[in-house]
C-alpha atoms as a PDB file:
ATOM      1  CA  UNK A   1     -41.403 -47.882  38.757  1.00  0.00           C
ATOM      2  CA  UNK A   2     -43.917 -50.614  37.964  1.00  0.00           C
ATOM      3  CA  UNK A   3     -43.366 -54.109  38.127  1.00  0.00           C
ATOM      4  CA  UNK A   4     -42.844 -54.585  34.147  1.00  0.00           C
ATOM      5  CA  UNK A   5     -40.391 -51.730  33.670  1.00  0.00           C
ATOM      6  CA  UNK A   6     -38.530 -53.192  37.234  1.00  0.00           C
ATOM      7  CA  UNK A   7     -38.773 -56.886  35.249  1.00  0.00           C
ATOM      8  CA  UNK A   8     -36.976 -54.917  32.098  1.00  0.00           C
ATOM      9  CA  UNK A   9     -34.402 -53.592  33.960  1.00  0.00           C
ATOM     10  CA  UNK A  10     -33.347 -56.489  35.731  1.00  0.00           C
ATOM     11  CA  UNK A  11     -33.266 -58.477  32.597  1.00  0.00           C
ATOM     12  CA  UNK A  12     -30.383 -56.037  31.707  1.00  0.00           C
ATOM     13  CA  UNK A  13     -28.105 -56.899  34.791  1.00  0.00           C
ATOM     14  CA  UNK A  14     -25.171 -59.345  33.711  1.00  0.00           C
ATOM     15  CA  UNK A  15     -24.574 -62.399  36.370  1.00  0.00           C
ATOM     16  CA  UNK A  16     -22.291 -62.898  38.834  1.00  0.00           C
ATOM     17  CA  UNK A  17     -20.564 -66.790  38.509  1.00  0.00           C
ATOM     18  CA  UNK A  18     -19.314 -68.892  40.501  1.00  0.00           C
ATOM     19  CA  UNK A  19     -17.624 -72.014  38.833  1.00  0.00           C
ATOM     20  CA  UNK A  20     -17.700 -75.767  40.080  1.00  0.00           C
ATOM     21  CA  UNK A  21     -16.327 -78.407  38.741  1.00  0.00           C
ATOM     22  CA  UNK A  22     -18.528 -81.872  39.867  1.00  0.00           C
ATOM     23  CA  UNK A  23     -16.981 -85.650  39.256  1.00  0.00           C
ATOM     24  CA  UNK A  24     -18.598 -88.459  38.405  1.00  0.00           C
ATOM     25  CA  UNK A  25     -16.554 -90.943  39.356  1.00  0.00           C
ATOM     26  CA  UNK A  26     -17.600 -94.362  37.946  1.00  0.00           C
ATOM     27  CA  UNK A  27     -15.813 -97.656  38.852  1.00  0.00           C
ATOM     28  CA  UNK A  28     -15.586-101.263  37.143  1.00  0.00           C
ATOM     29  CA  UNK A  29     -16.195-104.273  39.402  1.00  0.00           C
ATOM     30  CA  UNK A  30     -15.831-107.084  37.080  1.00  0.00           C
ATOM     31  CA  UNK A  31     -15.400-109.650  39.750  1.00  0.00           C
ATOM     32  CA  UNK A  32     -18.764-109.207  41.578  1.00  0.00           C
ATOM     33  CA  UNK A  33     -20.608-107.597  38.271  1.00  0.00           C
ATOM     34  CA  UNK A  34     -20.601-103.842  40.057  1.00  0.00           C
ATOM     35  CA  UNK A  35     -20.934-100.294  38.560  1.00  0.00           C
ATOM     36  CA  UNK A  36     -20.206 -97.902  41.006  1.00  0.00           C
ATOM     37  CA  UNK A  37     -20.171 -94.120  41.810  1.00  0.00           C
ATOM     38  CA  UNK A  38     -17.798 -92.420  44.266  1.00  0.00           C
ATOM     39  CA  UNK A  39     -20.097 -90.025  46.967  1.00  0.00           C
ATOM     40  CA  UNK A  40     -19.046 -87.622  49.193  1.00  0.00           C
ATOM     41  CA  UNK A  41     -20.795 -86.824  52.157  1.00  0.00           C
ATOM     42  CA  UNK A  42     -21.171 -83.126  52.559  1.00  0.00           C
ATOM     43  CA  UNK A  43     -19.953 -81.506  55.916  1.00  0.00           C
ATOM     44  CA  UNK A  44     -22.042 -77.555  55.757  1.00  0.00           C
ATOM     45  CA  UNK A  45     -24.419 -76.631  54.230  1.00  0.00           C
ATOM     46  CA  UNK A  46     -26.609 -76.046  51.777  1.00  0.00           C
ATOM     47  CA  UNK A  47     -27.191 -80.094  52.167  1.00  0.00           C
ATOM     48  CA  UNK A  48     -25.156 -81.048  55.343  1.00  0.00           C
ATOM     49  CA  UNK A  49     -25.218 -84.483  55.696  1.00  0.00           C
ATOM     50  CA  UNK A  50     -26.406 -85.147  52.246  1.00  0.00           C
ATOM     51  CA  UNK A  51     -24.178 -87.838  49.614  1.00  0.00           C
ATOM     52  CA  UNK A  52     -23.152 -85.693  46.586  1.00  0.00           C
ATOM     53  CA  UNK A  53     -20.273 -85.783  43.764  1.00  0.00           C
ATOM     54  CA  UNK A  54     -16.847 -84.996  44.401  1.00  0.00           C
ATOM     55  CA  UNK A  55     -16.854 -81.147  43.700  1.00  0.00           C
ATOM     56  CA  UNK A  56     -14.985 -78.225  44.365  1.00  0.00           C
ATOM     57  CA  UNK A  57     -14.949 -74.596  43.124  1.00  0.00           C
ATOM     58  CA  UNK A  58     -12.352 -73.596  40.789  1.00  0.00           C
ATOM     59  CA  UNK A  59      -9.414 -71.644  42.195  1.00  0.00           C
ATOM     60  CA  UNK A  60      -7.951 -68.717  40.889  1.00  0.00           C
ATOM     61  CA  UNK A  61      -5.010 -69.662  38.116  1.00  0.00           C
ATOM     62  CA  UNK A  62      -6.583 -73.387  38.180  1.00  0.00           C
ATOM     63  CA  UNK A  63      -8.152 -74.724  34.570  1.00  0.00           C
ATOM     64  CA  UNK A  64     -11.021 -77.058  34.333  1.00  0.00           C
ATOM     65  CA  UNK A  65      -8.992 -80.087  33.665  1.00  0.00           C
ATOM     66  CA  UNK A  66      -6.774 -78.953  35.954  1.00  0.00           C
ATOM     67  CA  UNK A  67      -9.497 -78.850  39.474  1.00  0.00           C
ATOM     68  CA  UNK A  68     -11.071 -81.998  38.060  1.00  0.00           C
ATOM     69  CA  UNK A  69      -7.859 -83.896  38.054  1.00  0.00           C
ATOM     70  CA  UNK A  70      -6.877 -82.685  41.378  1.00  0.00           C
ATOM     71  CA  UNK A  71     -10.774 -83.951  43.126  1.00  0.00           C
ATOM     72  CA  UNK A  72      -9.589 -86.833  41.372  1.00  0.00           C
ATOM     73  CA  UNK A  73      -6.034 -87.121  43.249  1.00  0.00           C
ATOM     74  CA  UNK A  74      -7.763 -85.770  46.629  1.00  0.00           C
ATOM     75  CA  UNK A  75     -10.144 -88.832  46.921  1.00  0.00           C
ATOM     76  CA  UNK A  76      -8.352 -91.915  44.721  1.00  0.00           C
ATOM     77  CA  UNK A  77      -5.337 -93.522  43.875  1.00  0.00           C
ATOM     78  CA  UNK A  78      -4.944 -94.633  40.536  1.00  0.00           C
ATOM     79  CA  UNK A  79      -3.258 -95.846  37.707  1.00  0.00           C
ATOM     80  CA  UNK A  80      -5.336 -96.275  34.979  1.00  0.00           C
ATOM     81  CA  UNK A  81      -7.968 -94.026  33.835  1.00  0.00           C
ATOM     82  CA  UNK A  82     -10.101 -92.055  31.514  1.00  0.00           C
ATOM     83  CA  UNK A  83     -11.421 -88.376  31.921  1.00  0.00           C
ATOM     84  CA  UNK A  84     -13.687 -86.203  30.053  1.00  0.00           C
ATOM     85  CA  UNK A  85     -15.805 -83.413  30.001  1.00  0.00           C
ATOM     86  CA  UNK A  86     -19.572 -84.382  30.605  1.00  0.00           C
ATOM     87  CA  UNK A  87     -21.620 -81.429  30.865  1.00  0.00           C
ATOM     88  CA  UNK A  88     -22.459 -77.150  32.223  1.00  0.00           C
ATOM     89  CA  UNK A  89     -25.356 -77.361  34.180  1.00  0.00           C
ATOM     90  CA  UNK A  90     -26.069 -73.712  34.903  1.00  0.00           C
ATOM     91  CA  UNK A  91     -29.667 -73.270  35.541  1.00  0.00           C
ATOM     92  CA  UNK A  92     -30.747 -70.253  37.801  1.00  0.00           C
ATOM     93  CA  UNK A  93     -31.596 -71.167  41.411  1.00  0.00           C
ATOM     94  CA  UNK A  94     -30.130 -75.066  40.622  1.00  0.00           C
ATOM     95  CA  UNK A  95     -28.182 -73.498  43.957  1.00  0.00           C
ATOM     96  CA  UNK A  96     -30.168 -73.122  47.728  1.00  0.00           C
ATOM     97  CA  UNK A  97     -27.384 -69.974  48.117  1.00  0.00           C
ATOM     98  CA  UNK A  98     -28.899 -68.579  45.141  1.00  0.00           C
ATOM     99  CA  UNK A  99     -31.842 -65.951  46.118  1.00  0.00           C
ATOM    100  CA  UNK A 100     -34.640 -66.233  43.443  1.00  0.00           C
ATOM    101  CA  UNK A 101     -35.374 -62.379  44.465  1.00  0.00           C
ATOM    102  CA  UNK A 102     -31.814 -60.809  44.320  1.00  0.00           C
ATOM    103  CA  UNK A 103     -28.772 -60.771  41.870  1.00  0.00           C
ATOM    104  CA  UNK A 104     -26.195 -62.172  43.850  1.00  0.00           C
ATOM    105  CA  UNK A 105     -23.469 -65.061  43.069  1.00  0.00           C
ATOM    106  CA  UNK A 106     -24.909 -67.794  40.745  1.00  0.00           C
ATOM    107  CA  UNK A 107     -23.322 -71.431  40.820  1.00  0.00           C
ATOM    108  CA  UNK A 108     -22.639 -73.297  37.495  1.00  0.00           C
ATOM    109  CA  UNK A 109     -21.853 -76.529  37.583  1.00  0.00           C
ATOM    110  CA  UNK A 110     -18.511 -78.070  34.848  1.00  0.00           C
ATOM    111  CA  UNK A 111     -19.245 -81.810  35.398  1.00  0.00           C
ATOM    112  CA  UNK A 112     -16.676 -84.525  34.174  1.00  0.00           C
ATOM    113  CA  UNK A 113     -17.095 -88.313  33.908  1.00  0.00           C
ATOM    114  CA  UNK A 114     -14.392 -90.294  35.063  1.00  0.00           C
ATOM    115  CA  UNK A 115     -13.892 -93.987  34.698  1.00  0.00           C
ATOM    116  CA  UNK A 116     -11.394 -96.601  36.840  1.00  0.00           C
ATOM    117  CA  UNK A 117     -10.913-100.192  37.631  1.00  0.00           C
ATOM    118  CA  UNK A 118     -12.418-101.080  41.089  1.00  0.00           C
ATOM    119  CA  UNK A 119      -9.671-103.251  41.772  1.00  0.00           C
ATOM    120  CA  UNK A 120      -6.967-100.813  41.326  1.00  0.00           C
ATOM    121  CA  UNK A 121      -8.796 -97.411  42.459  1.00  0.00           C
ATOM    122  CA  UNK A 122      -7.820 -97.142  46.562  1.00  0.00           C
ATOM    123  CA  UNK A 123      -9.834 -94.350  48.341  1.00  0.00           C
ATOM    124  CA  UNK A 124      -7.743 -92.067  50.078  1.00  0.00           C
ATOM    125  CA  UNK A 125      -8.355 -92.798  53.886  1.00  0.00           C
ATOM    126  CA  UNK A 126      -7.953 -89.292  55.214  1.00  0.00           C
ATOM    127  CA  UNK A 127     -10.194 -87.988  58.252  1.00  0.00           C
ATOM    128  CA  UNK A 128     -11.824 -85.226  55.928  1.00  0.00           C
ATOM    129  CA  UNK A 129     -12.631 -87.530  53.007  1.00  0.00           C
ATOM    130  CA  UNK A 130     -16.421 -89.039  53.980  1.00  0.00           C
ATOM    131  CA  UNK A 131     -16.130 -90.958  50.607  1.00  0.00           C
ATOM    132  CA  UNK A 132     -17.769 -94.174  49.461  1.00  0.00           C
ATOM    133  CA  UNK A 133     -18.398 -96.271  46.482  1.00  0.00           C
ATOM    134  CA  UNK A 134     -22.540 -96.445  45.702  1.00  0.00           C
ATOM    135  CA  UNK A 135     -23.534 -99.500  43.186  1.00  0.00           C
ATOM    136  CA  UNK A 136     -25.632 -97.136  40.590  1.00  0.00           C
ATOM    137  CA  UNK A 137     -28.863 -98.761  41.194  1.00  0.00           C
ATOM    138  CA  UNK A 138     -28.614 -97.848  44.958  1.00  0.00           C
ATOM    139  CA  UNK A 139     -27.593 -94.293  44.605  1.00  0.00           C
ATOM    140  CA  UNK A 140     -29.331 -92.626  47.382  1.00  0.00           C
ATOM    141  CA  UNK A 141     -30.796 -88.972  47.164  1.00  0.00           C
ATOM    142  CA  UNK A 142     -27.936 -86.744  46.413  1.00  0.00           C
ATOM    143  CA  UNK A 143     -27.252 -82.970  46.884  1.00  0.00           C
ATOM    144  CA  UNK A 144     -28.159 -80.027  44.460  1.00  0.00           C
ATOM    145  CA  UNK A 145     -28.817 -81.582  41.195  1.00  0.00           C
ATOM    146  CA  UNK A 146     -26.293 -84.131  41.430  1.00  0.00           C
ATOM    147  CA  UNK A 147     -28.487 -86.849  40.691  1.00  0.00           C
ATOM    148  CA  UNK A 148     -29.520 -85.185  37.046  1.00  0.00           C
ATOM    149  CA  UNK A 149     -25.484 -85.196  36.667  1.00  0.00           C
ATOM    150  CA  UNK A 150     -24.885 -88.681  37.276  1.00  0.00           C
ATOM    151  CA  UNK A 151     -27.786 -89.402  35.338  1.00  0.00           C
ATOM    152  CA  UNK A 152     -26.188 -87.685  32.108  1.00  0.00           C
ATOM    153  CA  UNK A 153     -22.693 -88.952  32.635  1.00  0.00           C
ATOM    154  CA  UNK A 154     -24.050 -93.069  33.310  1.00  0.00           C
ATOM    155  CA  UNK A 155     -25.719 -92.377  29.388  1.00  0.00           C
ATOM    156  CA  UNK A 156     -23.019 -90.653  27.943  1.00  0.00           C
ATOM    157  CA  UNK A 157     -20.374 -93.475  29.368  1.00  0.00           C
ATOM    158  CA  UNK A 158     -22.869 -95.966  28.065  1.00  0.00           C
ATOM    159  CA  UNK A 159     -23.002 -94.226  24.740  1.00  0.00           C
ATOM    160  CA  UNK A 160     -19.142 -93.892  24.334  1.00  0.00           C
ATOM    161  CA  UNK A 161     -18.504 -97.620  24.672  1.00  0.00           C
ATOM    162  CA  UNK A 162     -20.554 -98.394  21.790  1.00  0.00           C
ATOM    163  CA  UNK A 163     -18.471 -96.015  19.650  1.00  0.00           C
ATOM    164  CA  UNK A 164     -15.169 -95.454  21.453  1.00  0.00           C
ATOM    165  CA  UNK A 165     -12.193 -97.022  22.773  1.00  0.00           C
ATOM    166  CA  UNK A 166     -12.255 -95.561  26.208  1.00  0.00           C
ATOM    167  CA  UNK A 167     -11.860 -99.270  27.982  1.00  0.00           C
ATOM    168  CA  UNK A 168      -8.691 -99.376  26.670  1.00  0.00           C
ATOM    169  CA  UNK A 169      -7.702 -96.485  28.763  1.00  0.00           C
ATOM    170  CA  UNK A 170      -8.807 -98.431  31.769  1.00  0.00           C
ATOM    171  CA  UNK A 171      -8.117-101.927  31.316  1.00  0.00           C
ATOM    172  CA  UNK A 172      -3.976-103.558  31.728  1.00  0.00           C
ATOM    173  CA  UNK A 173      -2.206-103.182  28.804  1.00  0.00           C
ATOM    174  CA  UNK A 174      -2.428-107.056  28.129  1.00  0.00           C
ATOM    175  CA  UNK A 175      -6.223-108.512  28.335  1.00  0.00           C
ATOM    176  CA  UNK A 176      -7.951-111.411  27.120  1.00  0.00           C
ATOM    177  CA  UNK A 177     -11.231-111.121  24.970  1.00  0.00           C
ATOM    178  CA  UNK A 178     -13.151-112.585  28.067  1.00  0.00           C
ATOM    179  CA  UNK A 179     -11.584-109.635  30.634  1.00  0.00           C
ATOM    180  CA  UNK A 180     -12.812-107.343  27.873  1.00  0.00           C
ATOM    181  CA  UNK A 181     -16.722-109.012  27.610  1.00  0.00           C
ATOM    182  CA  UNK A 182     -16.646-108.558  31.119  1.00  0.00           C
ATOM    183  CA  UNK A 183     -15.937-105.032  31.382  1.00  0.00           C
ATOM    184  CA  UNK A 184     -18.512-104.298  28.748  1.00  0.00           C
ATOM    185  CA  UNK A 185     -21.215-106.733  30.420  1.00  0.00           C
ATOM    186  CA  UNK A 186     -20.916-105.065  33.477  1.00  0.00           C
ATOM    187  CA  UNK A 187     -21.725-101.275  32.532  1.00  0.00           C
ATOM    188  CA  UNK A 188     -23.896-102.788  29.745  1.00  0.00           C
ATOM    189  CA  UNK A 189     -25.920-105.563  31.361  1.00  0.00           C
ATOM    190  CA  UNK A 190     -25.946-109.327  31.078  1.00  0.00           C
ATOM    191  CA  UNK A 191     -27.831-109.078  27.624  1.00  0.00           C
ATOM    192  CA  UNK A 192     -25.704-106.660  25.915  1.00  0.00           C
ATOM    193  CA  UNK A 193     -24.319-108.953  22.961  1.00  0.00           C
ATOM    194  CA  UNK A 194     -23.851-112.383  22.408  1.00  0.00           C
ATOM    195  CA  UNK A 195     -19.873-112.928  23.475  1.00  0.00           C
ATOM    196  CA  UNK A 196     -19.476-115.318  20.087  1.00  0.00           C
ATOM    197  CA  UNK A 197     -20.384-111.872  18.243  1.00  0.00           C
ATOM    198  CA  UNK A 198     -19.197-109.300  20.240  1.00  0.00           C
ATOM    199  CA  UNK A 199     -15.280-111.570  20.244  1.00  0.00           C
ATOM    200  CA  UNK A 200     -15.850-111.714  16.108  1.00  0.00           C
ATOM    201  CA  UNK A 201     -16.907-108.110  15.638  1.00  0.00           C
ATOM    202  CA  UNK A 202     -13.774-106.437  18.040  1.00  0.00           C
ATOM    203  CA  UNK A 203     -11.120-108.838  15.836  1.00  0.00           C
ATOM    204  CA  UNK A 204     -12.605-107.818  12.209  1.00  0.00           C
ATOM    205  CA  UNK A 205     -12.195-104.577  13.638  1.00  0.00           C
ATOM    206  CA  UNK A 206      -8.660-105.076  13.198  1.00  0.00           C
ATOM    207  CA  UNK A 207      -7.416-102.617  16.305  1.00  0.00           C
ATOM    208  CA  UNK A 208      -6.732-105.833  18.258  1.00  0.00           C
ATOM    209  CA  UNK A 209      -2.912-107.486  18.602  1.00  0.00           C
ATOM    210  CA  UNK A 210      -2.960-110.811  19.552  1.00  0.00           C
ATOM    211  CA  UNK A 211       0.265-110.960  21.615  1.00  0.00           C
ATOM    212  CA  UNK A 212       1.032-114.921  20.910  1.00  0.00           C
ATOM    213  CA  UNK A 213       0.846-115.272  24.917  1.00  0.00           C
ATOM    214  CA  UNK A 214      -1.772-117.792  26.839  1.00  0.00           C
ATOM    215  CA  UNK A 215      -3.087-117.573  29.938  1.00  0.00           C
ATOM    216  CA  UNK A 216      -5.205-120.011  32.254  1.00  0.00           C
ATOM    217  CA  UNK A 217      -7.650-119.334  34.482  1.00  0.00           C
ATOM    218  CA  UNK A 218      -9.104-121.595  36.620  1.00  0.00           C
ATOM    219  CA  UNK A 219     -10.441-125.131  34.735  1.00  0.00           C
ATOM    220  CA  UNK A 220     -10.862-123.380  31.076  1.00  0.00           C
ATOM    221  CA  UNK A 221      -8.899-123.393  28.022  1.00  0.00           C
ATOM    222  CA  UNK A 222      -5.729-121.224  27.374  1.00  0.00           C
ATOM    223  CA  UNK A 223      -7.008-117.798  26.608  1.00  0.00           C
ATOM    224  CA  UNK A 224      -4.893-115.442  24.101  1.00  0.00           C
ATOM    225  CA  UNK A 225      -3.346-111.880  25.076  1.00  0.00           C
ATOM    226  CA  UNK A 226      -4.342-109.005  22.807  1.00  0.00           C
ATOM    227  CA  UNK A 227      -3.268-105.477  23.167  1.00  0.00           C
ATOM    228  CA  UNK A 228      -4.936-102.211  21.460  1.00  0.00           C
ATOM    229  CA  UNK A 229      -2.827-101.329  18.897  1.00  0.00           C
ATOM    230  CA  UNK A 230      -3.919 -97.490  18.530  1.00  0.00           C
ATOM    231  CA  UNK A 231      -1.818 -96.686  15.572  1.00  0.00           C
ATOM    232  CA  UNK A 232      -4.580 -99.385  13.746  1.00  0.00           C
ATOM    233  CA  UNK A 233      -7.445 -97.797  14.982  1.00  0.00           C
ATOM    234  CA  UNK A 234      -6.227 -94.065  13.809  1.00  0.00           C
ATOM    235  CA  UNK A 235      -7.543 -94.297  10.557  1.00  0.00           C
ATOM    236  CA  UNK A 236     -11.028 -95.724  12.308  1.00  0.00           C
ATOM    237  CA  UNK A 237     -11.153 -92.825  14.546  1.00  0.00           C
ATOM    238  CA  UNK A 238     -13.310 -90.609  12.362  1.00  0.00           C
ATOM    239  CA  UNK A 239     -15.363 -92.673  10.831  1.00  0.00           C
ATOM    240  CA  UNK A 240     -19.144 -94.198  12.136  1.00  0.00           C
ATOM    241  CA  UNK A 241     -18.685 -97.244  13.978  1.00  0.00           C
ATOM    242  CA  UNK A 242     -20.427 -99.634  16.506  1.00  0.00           C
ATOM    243  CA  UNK A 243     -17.978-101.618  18.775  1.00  0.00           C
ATOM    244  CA  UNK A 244     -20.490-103.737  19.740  1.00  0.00           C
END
């Protein structure tokens, strides 16, 4: 058989999938102005000894949702949290146990992008768990294509603050306007908005409750508590908005 009838064959021949689900796990340090990204540090190969994403291969009976939540429970403890689907990355050979010359198992790749409170999100101190908390900009070089992941899920959590109301899922139920600017400035940078305008825009919005409580912090004025009122923002959720 010559090599372009061997090439048409092969085209025919369905693959064989494996399916991983990948977490990028992003935390809010407000206090010290910190994004950060939970790594693993892989224990066999392919990669031994390489800092990669919380992953794990779906088990039989086991959703999605279901394995990313429980990579989630294996390496944190947390309260307060939002979780969503980021992304398939299924590219042939994007796996060294791949063979470029055979048909055996390819590896996808379901990644999620989760985000948590620094503060509040305890690492799970267990012999097995070679975990740590990266700041973004100091990510070292990562397994697979695990840096292309966190890549795509740091620009689609940047995108979905501008539009979305997924800090509310993170913060305490009760915030001031300056805990919220912070949160923002933090994954945003420094020069995100003006707080004046970004405080004016978010209460014209009209999704804020101010909770007629004060609070002081350190030498400033009495700041107001404001709760998301979700049942104000329903009729918002459709519709093209900016936050910020």
């Amino acid at each position: 058989m010559t090599e372009s009838n061997t090439n048409r064959v092969n085209t025919k021949v369905l693959a064989d999938f494996k399916v991983g689900v990948d977490n990028v796990i992003f935390s809010v340090d407000t206090k010290q102005n910190r994004l950060l990204v939970l790594l693993s540090k892989r224990k066999e190969e392919p990669f031994q000894g390489y800092w990669g994403l919380p992953g794990t291969l779906v088990r039989q009976g086991e959703s999605l949702e279901q394995a990313a939540y429980r990579i989630l429970a294996e390496k944190i403890r947390v309260k307060n949290l939002y979780l969503e689907q980021l992304y398939t990355f299924a590219g042939p050979n994007r796996d060294p146990r791949e063979s470029p010359h055979s048909f055996g198992v390819r590896y996808l790749s379901v990644s999620y992008f989760a985000l948590v409170r620094f503060e509040e999100a305890e690492l799970i101190p267990e012999p097995s768990n070679n975990i740590t908390w990266y700041m973004i900009e100091k990510v070292p070089q990562l397994a697979f294509d695990h840096h292309q992941i966190l890549q795509y899920g740091y620009q689609r959590l940047r995108n979905k603050l501008e539009y979305s109301p997924i800090a509310f899922e993170v913060l305490p139920e009760l915030f001031t306007l300056s805990d919220l600017y912070q949160f923002y400035e933090t994954i945003l940078g420094n020069n995100f908005s003006d707080y004046s305008n970004f405080r004016n825009r978010l209460l014209k919005l009209g999704f804020l409750l101010d909770m007629g409580i004060k609070v002081t912090r350190g030498a400033g004025r009495p700041a107001s508590l404001y709760r998301f009122d979700p049942v104000a923002f329903a009729p918002l959720k459709d519709k093209p908005m900016v936050f910020i």
